[in-house]
PDB file of N, CA and C in Angstrom:
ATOM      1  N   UNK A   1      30.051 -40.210  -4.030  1.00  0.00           N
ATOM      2  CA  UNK A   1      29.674 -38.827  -3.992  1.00  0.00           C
ATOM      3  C   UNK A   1      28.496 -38.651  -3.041  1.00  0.00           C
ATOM      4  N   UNK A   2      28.580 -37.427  -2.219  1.00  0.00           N
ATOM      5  CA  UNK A   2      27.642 -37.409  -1.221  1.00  0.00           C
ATOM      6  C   UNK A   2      26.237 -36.630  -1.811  1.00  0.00           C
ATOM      7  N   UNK A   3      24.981 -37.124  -1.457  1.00  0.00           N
ATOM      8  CA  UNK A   3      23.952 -36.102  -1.784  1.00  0.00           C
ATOM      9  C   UNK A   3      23.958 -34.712  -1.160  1.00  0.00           C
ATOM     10  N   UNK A   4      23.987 -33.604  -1.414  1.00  0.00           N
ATOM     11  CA  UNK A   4      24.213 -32.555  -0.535  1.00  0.00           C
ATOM     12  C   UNK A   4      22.286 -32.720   0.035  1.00  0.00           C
ATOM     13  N   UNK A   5      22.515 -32.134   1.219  1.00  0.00           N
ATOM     14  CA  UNK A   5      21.284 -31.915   1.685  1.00  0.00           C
ATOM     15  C   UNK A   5      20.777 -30.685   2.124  1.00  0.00           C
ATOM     16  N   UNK A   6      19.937 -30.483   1.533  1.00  0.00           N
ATOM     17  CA  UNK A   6      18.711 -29.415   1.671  1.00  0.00           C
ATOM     18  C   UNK A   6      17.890 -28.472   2.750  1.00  0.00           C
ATOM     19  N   UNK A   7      18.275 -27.381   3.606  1.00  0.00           N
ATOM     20  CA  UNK A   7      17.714 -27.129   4.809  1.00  0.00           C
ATOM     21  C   UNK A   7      16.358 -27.670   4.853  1.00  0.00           C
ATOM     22  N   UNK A   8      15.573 -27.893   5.814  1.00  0.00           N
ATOM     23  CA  UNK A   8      13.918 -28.267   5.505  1.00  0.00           C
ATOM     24  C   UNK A   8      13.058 -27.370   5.062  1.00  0.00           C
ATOM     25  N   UNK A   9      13.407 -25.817   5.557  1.00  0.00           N
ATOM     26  CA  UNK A   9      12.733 -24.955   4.309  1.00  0.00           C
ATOM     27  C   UNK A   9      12.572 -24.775   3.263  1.00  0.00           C
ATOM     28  N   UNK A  10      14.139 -24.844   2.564  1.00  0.00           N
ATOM     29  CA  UNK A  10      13.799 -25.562   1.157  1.00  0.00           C
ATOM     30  C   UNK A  10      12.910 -26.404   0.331  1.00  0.00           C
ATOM     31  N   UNK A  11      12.943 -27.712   1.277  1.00  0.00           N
ATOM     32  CA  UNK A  11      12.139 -28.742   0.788  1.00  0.00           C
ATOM     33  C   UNK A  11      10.493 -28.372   0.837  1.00  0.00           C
ATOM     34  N   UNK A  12      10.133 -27.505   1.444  1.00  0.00           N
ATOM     35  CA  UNK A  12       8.602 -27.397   1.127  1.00  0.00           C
ATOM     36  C   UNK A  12       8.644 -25.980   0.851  1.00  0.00           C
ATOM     37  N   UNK A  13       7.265 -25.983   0.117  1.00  0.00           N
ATOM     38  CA  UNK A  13       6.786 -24.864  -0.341  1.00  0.00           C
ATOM     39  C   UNK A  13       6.212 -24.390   0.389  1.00  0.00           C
ATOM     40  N   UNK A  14       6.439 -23.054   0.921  1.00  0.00           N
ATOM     41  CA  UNK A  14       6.098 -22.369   1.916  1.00  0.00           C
ATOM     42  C   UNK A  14       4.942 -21.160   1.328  1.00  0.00           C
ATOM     43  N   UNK A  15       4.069 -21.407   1.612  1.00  0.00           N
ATOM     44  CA  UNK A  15       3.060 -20.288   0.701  1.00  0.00           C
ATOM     45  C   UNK A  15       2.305 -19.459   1.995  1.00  0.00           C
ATOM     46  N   UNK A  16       1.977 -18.422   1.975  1.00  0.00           N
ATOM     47  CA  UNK A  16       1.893 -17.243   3.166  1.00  0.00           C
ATOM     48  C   UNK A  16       0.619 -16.450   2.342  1.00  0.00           C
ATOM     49  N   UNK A  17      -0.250 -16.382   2.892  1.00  0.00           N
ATOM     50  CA  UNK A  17      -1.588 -15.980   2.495  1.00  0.00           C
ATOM     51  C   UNK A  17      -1.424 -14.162   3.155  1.00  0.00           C
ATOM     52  N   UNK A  18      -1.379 -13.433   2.135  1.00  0.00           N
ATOM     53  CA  UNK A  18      -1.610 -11.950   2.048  1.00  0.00           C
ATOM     54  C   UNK A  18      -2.638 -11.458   3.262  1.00  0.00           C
ATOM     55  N   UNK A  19      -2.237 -10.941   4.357  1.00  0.00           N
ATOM     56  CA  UNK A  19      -3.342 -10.016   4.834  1.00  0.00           C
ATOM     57  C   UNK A  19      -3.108  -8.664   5.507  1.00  0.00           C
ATOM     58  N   UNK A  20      -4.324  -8.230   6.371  1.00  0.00           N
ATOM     59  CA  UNK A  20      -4.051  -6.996   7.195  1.00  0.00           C
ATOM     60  C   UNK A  20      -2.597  -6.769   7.676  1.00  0.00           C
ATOM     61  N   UNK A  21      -1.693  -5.962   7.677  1.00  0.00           N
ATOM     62  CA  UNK A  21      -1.098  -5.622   8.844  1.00  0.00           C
ATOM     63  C   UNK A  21      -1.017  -4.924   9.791  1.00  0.00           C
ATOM     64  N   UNK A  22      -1.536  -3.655   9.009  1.00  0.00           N
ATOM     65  CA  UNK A  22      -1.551  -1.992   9.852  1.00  0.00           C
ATOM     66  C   UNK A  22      -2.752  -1.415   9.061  1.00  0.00           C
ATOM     67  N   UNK A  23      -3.235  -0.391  10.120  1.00  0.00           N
ATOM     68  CA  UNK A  23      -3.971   0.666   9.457  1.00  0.00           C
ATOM     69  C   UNK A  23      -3.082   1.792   8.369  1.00  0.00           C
ATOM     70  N   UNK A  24      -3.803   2.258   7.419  1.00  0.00           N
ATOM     71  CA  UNK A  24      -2.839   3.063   7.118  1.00  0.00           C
ATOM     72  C   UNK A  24      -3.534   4.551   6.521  1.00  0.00           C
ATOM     73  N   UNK A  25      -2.982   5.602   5.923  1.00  0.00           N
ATOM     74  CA  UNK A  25      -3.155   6.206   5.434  1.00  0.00           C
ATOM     75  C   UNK A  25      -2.496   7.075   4.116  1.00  0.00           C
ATOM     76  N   UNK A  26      -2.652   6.937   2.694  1.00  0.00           N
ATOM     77  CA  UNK A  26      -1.956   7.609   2.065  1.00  0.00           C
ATOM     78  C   UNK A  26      -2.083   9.060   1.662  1.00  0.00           C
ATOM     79  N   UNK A  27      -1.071   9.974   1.683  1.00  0.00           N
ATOM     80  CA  UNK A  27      -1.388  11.394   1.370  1.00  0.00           C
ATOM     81  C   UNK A  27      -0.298  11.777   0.385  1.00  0.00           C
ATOM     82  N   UNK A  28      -0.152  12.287  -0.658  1.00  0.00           N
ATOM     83  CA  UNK A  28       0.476  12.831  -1.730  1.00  0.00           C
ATOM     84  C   UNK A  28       1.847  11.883  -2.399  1.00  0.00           C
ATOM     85  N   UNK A  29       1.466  10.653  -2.293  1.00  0.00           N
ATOM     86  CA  UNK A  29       1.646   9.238  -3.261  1.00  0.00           C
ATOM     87  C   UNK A  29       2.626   8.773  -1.484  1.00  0.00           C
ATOM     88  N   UNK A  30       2.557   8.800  -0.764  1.00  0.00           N
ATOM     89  CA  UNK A  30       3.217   8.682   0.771  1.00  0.00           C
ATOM     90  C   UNK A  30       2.293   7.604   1.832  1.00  0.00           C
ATOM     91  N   UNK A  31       2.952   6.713   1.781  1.00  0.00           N
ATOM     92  CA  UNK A  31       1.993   5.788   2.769  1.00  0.00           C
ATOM     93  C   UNK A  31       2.207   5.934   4.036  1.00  0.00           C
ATOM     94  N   UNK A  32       0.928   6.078   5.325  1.00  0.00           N
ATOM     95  CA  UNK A  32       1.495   5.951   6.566  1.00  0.00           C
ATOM     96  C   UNK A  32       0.993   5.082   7.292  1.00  0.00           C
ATOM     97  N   UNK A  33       1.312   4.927   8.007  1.00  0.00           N
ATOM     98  CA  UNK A  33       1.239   3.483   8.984  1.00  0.00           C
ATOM     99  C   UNK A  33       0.850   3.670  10.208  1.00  0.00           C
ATOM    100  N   UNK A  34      -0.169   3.128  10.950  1.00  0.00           N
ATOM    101  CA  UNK A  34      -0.043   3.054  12.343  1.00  0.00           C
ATOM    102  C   UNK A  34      -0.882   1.819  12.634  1.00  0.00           C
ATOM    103  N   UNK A  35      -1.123   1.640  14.066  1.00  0.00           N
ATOM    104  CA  UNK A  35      -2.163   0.940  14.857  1.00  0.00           C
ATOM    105  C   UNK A  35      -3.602   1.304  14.314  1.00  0.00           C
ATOM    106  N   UNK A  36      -3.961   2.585  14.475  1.00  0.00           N
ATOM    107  CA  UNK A  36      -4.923   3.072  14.294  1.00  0.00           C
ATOM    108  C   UNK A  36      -5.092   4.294  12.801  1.00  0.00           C
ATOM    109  N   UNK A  37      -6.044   4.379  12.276  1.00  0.00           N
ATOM    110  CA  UNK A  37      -5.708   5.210  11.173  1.00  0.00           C
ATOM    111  C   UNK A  37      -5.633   6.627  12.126  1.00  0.00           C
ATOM    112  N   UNK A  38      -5.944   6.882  13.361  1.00  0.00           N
ATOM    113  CA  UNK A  38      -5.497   7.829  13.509  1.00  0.00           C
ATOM    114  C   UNK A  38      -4.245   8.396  14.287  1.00  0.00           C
ATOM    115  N   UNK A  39      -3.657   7.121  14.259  1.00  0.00           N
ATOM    116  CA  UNK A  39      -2.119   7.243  14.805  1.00  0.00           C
ATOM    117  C   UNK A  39      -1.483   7.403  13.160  1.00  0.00           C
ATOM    118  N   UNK A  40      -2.077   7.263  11.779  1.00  0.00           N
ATOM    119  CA  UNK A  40      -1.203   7.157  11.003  1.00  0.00           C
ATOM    120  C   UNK A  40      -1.358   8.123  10.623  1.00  0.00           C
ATOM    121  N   UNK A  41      -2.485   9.726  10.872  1.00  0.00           N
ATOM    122  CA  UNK A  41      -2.337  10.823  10.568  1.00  0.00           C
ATOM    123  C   UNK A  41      -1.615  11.361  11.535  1.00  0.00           C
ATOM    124  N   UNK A  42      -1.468  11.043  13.030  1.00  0.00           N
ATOM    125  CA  UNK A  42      -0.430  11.552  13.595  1.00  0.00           C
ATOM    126  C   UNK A  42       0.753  11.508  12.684  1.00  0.00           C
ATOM    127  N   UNK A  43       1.368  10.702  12.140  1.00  0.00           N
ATOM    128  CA  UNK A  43       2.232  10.469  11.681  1.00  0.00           C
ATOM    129  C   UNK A  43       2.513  11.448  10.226  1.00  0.00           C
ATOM    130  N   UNK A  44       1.294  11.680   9.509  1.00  0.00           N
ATOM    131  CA  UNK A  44       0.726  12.502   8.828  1.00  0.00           C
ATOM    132  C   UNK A  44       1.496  13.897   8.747  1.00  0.00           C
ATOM    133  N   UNK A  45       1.107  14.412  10.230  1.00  0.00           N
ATOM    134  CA  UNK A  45       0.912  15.966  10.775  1.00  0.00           C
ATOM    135  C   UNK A  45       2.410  16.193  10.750  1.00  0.00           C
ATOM    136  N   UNK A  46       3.323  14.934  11.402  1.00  0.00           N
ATOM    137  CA  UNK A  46       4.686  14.910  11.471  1.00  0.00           C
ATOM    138  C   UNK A  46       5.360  15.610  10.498  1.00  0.00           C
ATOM    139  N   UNK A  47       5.295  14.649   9.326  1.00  0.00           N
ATOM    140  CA  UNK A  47       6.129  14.950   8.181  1.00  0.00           C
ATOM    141  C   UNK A  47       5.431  15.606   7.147  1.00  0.00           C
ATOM    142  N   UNK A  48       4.545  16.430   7.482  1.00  0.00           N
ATOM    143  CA  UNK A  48       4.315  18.000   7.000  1.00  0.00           C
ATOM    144  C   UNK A  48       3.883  18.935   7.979  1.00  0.00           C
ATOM    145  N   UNK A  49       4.669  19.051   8.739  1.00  0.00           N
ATOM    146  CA  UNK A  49       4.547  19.879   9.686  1.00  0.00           C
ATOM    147  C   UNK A  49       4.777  21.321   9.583  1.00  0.00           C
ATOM    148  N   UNK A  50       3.766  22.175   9.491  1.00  0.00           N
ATOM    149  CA  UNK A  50       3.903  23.776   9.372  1.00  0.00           C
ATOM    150  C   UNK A  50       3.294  24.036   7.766  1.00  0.00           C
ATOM    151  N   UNK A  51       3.275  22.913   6.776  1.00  0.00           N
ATOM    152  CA  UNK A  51       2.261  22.959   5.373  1.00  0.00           C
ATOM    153  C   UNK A  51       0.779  23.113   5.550  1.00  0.00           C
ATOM    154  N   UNK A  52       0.267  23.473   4.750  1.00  0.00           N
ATOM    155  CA  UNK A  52      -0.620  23.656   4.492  1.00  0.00           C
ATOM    156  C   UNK A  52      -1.493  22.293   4.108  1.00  0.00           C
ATOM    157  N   UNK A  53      -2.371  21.337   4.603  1.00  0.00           N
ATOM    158  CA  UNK A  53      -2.895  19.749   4.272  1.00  0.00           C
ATOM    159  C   UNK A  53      -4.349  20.224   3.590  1.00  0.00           C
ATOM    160  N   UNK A  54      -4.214  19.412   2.294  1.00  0.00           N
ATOM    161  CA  UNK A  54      -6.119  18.856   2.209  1.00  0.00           C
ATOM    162  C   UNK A  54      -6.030  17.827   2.588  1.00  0.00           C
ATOM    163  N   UNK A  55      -7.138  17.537   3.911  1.00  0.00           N
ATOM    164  CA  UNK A  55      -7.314  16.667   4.185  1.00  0.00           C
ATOM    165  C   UNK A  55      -8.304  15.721   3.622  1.00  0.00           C
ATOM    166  N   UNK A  56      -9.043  16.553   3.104  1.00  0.00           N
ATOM    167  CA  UNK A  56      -9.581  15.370   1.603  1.00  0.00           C
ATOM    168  C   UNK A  56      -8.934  14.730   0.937  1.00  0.00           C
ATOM    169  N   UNK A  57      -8.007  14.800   0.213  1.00  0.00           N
ATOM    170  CA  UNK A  57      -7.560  14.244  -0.186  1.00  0.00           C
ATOM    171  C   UNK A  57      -6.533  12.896   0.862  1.00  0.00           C
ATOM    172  N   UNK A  58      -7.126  12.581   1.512  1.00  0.00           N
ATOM    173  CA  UNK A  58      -6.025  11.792   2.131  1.00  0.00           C
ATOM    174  C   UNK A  58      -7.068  10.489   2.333  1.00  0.00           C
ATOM    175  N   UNK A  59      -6.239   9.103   1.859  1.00  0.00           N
ATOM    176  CA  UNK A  59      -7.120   7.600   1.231  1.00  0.00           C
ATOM    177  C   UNK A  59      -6.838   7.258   2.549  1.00  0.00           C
ATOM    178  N   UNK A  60      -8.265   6.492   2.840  1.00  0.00           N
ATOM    179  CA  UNK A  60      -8.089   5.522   4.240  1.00  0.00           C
ATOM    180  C   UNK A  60      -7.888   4.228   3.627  1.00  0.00           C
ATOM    181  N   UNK A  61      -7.227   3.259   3.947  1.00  0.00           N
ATOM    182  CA  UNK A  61      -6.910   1.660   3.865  1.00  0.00           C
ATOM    183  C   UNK A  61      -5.832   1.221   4.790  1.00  0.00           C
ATOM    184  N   UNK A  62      -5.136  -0.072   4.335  1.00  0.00           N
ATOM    185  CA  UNK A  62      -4.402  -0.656   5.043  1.00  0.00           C
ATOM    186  C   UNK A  62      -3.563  -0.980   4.321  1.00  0.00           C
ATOM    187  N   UNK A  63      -2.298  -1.356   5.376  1.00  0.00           N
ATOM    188  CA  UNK A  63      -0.950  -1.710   4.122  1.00  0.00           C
ATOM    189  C   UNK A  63      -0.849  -3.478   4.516  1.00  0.00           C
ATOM    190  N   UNK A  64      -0.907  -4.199   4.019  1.00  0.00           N
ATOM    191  CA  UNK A  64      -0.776  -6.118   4.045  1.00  0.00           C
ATOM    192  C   UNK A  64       0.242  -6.564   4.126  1.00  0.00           C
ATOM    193  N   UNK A  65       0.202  -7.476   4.727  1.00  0.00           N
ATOM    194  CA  UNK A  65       2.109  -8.134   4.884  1.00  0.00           C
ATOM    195  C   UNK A  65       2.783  -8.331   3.685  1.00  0.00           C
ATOM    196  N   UNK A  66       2.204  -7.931   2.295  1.00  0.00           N
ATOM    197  CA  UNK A  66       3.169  -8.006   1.507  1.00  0.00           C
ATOM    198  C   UNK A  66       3.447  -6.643   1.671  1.00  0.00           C
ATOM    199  N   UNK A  67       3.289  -5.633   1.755  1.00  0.00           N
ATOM    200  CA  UNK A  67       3.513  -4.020   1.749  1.00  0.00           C
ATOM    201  C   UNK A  67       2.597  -3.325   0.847  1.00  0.00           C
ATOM    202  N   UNK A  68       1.314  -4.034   0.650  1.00  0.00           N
ATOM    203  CA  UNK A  68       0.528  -3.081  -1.047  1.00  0.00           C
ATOM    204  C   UNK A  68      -0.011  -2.710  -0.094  1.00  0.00           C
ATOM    205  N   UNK A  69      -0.279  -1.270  -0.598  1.00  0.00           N
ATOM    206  CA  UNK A  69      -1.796  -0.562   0.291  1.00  0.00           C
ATOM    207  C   UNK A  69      -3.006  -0.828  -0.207  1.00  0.00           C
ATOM    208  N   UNK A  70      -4.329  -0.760   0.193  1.00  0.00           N
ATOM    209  CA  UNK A  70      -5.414  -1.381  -0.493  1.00  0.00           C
ATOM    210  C   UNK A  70      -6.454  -0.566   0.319  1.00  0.00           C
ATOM    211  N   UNK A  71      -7.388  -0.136  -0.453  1.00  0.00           N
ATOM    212  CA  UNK A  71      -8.595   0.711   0.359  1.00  0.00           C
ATOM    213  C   UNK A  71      -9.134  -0.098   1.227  1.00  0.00           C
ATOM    214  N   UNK A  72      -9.808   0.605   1.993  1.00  0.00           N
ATOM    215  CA  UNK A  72     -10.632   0.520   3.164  1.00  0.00           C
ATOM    216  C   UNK A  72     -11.708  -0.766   2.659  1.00  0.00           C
ATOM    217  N   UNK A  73     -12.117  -0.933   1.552  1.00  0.00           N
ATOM    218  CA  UNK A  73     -13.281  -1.382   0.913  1.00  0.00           C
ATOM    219  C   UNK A  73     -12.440  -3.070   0.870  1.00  0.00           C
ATOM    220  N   UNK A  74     -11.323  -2.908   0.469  1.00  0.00           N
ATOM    221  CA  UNK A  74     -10.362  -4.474   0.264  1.00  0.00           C
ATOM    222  C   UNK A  74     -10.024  -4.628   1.392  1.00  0.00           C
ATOM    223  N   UNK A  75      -9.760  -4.029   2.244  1.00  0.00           N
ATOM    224  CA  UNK A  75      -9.198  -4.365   3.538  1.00  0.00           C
ATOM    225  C   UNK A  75      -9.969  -5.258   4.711  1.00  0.00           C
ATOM    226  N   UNK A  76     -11.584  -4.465   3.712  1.00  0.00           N
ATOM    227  CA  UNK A  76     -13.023  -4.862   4.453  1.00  0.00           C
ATOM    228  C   UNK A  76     -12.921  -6.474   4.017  1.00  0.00           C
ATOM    229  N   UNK A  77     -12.776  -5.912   3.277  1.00  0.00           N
ATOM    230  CA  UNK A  77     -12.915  -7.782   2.239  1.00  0.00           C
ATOM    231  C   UNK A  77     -11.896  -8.577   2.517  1.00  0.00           C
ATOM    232  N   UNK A  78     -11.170  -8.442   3.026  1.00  0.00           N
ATOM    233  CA  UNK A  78     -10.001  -9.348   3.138  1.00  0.00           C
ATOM    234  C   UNK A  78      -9.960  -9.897   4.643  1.00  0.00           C
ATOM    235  N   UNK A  79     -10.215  -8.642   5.158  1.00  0.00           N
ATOM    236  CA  UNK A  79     -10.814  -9.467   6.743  1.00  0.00           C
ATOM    237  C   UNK A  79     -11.873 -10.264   7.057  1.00  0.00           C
ATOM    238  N   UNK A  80     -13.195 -10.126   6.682  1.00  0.00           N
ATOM    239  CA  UNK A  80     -14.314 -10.950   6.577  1.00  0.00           C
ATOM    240  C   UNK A  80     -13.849 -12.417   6.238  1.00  0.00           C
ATOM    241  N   UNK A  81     -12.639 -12.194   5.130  1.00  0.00           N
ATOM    242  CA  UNK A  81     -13.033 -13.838   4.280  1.00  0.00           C
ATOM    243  C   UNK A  81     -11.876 -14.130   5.549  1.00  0.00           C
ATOM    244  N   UNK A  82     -10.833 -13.791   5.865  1.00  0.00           N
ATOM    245  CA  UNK A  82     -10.148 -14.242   6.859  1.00  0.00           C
ATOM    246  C   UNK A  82     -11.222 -14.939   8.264  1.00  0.00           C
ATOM    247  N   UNK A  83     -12.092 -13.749   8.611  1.00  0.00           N
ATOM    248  CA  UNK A  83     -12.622 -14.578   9.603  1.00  0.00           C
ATOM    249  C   UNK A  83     -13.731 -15.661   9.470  1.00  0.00           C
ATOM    250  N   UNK A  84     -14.326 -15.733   8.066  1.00  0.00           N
ATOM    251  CA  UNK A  84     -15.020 -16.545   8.037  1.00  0.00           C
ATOM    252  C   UNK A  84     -14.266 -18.331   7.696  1.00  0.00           C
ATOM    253  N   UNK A  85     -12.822 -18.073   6.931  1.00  0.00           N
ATOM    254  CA  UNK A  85     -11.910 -19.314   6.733  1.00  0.00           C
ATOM    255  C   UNK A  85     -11.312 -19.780   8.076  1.00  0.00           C
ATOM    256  N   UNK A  86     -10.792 -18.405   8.669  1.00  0.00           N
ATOM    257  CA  UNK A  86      -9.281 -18.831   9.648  1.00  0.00           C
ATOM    258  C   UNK A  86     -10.594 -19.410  11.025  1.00  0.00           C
ATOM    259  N   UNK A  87     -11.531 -18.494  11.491  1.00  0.00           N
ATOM    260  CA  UNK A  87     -12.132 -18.410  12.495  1.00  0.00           C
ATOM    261  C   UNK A  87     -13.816 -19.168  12.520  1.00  0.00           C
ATOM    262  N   UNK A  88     -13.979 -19.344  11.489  1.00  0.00           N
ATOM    263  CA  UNK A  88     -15.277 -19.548  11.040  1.00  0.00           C
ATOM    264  C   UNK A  88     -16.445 -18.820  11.631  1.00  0.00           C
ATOM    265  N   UNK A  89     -16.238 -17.697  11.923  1.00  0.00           N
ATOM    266  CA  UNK A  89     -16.848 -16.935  12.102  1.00  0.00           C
ATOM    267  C   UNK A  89     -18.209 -16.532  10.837  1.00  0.00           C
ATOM    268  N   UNK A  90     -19.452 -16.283  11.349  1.00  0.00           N
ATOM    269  CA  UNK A  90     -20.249 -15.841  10.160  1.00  0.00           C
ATOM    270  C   UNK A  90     -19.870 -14.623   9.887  1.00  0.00           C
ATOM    271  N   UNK A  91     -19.903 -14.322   8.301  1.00  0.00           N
ATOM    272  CA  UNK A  91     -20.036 -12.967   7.744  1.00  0.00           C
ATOM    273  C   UNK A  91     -21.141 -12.345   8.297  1.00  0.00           C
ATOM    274  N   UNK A  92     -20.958 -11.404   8.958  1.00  0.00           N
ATOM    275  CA  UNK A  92     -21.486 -10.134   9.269  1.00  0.00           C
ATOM    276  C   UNK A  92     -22.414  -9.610   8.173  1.00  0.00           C
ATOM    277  N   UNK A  93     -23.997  -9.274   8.465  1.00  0.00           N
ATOM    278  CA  UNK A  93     -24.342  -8.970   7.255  1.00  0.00           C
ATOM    279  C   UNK A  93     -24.530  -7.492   7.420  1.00  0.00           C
ATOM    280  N   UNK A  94     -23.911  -6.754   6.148  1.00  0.00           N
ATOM    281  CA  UNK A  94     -24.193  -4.935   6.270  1.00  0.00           C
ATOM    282  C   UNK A  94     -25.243  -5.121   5.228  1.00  0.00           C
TER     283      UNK A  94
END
């Protein structure tokens, strides 16, 4: 009997560390996406176009390669520790 064999992806555990992907912006439970948070209110203006917007109400953060959105404040945090692990860069002191 033959051993079947295993692609090599299989065989290891492939683990992928959560980070930045996009800027984003959420407005009335609606996530948007861009380069810039202000390409993601372009995007915004789009798909309510001719409504009436509070723009207060609209959350600045980022959406992460898993897809969660996360405020501006985690996003802060998630980049720092990135550049101080991936880059060794010093934390920036605010």
């Amino acid at each position: 009997m033959r051993e079947s064999i295993k692609p090599e992806s299989e065989n290891k555990k492939v683990e992928t560390e959560e980070y930045v992907k996009s800027s984003a912006l959420r407005y009335r439970d609606r996530v948007f996406t861009g380069a810039t948070h202000l390409d993601a209110s372009i995007e915004i203006k789009k798909a309510f176009e001719g409504e009436a917007m509070n723009w207060d109400t609209v959350e600045e953060g980022f959406v992460t390669s898993t897809g969660r959105f996360i405020n501006r404040q985690e996003g802060d945090n998630m980049m720092d520790k990135y550049y101080e692990e991936k880059i060794n860069l010093p934390k920036d002191d605010k």
